[in-house]
Protein backbone atom coordinates (compact mmCIF):
# COMPACT_ATOMS: atom_id res chain seq x y z
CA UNK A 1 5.88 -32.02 27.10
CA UNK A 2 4.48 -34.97 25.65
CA UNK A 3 6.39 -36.13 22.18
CA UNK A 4 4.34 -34.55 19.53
CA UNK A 5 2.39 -31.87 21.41
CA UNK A 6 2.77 -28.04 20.14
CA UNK A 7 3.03 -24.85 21.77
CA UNK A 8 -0.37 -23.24 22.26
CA UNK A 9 -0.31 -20.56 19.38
CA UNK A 10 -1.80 -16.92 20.30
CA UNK A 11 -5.18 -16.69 20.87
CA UNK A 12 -7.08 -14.82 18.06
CA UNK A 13 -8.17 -11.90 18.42
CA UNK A 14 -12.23 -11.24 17.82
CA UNK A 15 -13.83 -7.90 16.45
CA UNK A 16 -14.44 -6.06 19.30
CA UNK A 17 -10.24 -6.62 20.00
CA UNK A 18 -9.25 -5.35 16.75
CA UNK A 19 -11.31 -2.12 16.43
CA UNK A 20 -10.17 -1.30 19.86
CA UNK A 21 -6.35 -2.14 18.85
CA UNK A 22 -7.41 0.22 15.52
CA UNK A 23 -8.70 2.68 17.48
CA UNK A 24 -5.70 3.47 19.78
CA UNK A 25 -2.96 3.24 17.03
CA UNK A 26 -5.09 5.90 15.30
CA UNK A 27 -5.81 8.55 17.73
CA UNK A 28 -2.55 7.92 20.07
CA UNK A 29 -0.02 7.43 16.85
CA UNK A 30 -1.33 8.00 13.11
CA UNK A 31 -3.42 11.15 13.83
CA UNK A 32 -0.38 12.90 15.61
CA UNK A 33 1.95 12.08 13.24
CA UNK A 34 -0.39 13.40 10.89
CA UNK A 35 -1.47 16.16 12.38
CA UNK A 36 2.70 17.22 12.86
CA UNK A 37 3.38 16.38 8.77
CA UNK A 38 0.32 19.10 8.16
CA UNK A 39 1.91 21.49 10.62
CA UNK A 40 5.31 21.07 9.04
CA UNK A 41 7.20 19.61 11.18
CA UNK A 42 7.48 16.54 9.33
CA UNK A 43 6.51 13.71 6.94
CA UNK A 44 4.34 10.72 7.38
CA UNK A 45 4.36 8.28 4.14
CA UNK A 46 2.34 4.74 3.83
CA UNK A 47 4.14 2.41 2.59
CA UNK A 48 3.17 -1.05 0.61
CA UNK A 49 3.76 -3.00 -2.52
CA UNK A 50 1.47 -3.53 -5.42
CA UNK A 51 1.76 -6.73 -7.83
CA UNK A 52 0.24 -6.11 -10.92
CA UNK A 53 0.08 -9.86 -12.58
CA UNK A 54 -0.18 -9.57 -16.19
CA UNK A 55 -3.57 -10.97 -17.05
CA UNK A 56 -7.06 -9.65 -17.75
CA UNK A 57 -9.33 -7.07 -15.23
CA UNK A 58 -12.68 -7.56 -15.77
CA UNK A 59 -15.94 -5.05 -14.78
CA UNK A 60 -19.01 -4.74 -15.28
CA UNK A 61 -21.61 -3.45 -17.83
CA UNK A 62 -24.90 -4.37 -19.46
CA UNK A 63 -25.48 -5.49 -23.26
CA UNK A 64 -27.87 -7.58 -25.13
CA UNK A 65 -25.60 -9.15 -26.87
CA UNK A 66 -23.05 -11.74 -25.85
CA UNK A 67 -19.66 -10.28 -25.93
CA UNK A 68 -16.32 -11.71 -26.12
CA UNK A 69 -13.15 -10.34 -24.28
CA UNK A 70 -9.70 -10.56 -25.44
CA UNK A 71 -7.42 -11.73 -22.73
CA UNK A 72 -3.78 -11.40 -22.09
CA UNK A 73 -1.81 -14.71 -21.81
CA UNK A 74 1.35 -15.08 -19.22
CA UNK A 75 1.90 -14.65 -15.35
CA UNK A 76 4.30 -12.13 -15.84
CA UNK A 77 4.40 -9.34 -12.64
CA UNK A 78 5.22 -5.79 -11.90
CA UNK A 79 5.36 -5.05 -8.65
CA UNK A 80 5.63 -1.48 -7.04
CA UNK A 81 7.16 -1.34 -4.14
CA UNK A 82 5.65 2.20 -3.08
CA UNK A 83 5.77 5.35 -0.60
CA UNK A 84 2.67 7.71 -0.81
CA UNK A 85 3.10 11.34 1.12
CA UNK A 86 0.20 12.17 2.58
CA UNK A 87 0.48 15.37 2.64
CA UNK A 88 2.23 16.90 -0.33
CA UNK A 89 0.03 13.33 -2.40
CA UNK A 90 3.49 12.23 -3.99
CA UNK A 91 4.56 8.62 -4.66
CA UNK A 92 7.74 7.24 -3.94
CA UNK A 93 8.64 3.94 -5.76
CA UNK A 94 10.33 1.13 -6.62
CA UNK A 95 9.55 -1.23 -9.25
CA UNK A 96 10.64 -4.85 -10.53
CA UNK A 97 9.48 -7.40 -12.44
CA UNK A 98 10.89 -10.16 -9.84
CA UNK A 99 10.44 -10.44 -6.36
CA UNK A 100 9.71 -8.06 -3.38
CA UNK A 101 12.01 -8.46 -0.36
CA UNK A 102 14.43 -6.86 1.90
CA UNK A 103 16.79 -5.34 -0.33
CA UNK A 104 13.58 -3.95 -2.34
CA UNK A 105 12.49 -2.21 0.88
CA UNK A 106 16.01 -0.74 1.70
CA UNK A 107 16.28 0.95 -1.85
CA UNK A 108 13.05 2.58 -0.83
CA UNK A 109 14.98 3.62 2.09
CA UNK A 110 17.40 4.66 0.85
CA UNK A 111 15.15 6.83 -2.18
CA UNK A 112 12.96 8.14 0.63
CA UNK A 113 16.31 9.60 2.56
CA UNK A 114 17.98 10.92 -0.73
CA UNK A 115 14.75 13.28 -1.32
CA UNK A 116 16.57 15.24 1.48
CA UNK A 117 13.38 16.22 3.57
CA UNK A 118 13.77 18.63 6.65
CA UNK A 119 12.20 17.22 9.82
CA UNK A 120 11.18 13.51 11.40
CA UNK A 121 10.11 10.98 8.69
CA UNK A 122 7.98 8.84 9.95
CA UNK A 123 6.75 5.77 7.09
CA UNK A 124 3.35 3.80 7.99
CA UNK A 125 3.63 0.13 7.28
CA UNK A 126 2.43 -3.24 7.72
CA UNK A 127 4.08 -6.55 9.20
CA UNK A 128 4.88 -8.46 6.29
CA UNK A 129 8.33 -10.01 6.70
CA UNK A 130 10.42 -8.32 4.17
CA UNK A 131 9.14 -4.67 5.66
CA UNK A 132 9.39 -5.85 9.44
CA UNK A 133 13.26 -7.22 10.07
CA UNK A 134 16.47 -6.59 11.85
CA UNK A 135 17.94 -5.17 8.33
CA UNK A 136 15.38 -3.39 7.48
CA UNK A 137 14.56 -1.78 11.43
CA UNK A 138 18.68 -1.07 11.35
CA UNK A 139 18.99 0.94 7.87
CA UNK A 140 15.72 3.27 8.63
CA UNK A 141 17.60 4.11 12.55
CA UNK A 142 20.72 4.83 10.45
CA UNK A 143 18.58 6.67 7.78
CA UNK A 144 16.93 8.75 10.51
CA UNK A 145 13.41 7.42 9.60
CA UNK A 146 10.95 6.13 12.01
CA UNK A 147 8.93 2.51 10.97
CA UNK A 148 5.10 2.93 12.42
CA UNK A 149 3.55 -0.67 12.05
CA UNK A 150 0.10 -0.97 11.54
CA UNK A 151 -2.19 -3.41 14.16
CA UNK A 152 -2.53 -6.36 12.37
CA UNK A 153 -5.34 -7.07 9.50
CA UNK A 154 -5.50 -3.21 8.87
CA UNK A 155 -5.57 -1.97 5.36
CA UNK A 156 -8.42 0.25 6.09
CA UNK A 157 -5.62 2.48 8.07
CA UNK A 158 -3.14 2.12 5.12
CA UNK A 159 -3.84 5.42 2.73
CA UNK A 160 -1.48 4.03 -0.19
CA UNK A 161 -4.31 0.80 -0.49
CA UNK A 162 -6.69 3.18 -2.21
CA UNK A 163 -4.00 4.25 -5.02
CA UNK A 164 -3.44 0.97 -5.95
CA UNK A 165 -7.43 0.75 -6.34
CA UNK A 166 -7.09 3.60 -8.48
CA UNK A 167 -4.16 2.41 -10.62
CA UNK A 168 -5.96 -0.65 -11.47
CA UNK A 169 -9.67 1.24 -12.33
CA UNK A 170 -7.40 4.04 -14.72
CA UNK A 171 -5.06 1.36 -16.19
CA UNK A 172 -6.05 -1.92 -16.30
CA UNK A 173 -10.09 -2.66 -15.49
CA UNK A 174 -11.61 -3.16 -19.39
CA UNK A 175 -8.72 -2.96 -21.15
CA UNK A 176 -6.90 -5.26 -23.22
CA UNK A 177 -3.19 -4.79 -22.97
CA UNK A 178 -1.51 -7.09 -25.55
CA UNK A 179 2.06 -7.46 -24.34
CA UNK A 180 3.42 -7.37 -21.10
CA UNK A 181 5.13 -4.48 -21.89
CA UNK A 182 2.25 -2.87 -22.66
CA UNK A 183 0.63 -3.83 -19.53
CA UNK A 184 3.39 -2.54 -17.78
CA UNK A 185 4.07 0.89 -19.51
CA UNK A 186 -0.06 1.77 -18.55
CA UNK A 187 0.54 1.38 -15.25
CA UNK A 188 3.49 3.26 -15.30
CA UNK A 189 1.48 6.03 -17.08
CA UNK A 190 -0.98 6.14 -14.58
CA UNK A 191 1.77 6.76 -11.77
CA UNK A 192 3.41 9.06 -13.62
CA UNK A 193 0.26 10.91 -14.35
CA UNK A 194 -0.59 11.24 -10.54
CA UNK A 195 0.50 15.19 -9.78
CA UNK A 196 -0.92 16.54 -13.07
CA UNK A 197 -3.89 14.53 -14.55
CA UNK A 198 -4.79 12.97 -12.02
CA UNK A 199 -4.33 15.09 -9.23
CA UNK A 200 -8.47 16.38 -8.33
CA UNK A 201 -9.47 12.72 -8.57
CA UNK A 202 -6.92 11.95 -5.86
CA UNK A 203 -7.13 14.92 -3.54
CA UNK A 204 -10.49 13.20 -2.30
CA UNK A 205 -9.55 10.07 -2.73
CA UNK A 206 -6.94 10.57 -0.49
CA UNK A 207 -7.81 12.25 2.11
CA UNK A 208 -7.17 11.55 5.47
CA UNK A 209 -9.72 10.31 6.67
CA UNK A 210 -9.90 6.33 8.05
CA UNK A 211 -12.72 3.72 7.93
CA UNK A 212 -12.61 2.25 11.36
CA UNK A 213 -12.62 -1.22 11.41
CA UNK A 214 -16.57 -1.58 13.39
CA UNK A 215 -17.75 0.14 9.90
CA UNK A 216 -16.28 -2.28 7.89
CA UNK A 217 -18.66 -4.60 6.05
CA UNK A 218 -17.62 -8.39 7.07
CA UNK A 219 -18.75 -11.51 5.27
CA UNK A 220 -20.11 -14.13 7.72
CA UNK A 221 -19.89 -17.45 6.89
């Protein structure tokens, strides 16, 4: 090989690849794990991690008037580290105010096997690096719990992206949280509010149904 040449990368994948690669990992391995967690004879959670930066959420709304919004200062972050059941709608989570990684991901683990569950335990993830690794891939065999990555550049088939939608419309969207800790405890609210307060607004939300990826709205250049 010539001195500075590179390996070919991968070729990318194009639309048609993708919704086809979406399309088997939903009806040949989500939907049946699904359909066995609804049957009882098991429990599928999607997993992913949430970081709230400390800072202001706009939205919209109409006035005559100019108005002025107070704004939070800082680049503080919470992050959730989180496991949504998607059947019984219950969250799983871990939470810092540092970094995500691979010890984050084994507490979850570890949290996830403490709850004691009868039957296979399957969690629905994506690739990122601290999720997909030796450590990680050798605590969930020891744990008992089965890793089901997603196809790549699918968060349309990842249920737990629409509660972190929600958390941010219910806890942060128009309003004006002083302090970081204030910022925090709100979102911790909301979370903790999921099985009572909010649990109508998420039983549709959350249902299991998937947008495949051909209906998904694309921006062309």
């Amino acid at each position: 090989m010539a001195a500075g040449s590179r390996h070919p990368g991968a070729a990318q994948k194009n639309l048609a690849e993708h919704a086809a690669d979406q399309a088997v990992f939903l009806d040949e391995k989500l939907k049946p794990a699904l359909d066995a967690a609804q049957a009882g004879q098991g429990h599928v959670f999607f997993v992913d991690a949430a970081h709230f930066v400390f800072g202001t959420f706009l939205c919209c709304l109409w006035s005559f008037g100019r108005l002025f919004v107070r704004a939070a200062s800082g680049r503080q972050r919470f992050n959730v580290l989180g496991a949504w059941n998607a059947v019984t709608r219950t969250l799983v989570a871990v939470t810092n105010t540092t970094v995500v990684n691979t010890e984050t991901m084994c507490e979850l683990l570890r949290k996830i096997a403490a709850q004691g569950l009868t039957g296979p335990i399957t969690l629905v993830l994506d690739n990122a690096r601290y999720q997909r690794n030796a450590v990680v891939m050798a605590l969930a065999a020891q744990l008992g719990i089965t890793l089901l990555f997603l196809p790549s550049y699918s968060p349309n088939l990842n249920l737990i992206e629409r509660l972190w939608k929600f958390t941010k419309r219910r806890s942060l969207y128009g309003r004006y949280h002083p302090t970081f800790a204030d910022f925090r405890a709100a979102i911790e609210q909301t979370l903790a509010d999921i099985p009572t307060q909010h649990a109508t607004d998420l039983a549709s939300l959350m249902a299991l149904n998937f947008q495949k990826f051909e209906n998904v709205s694309l921006m062309t250049a």
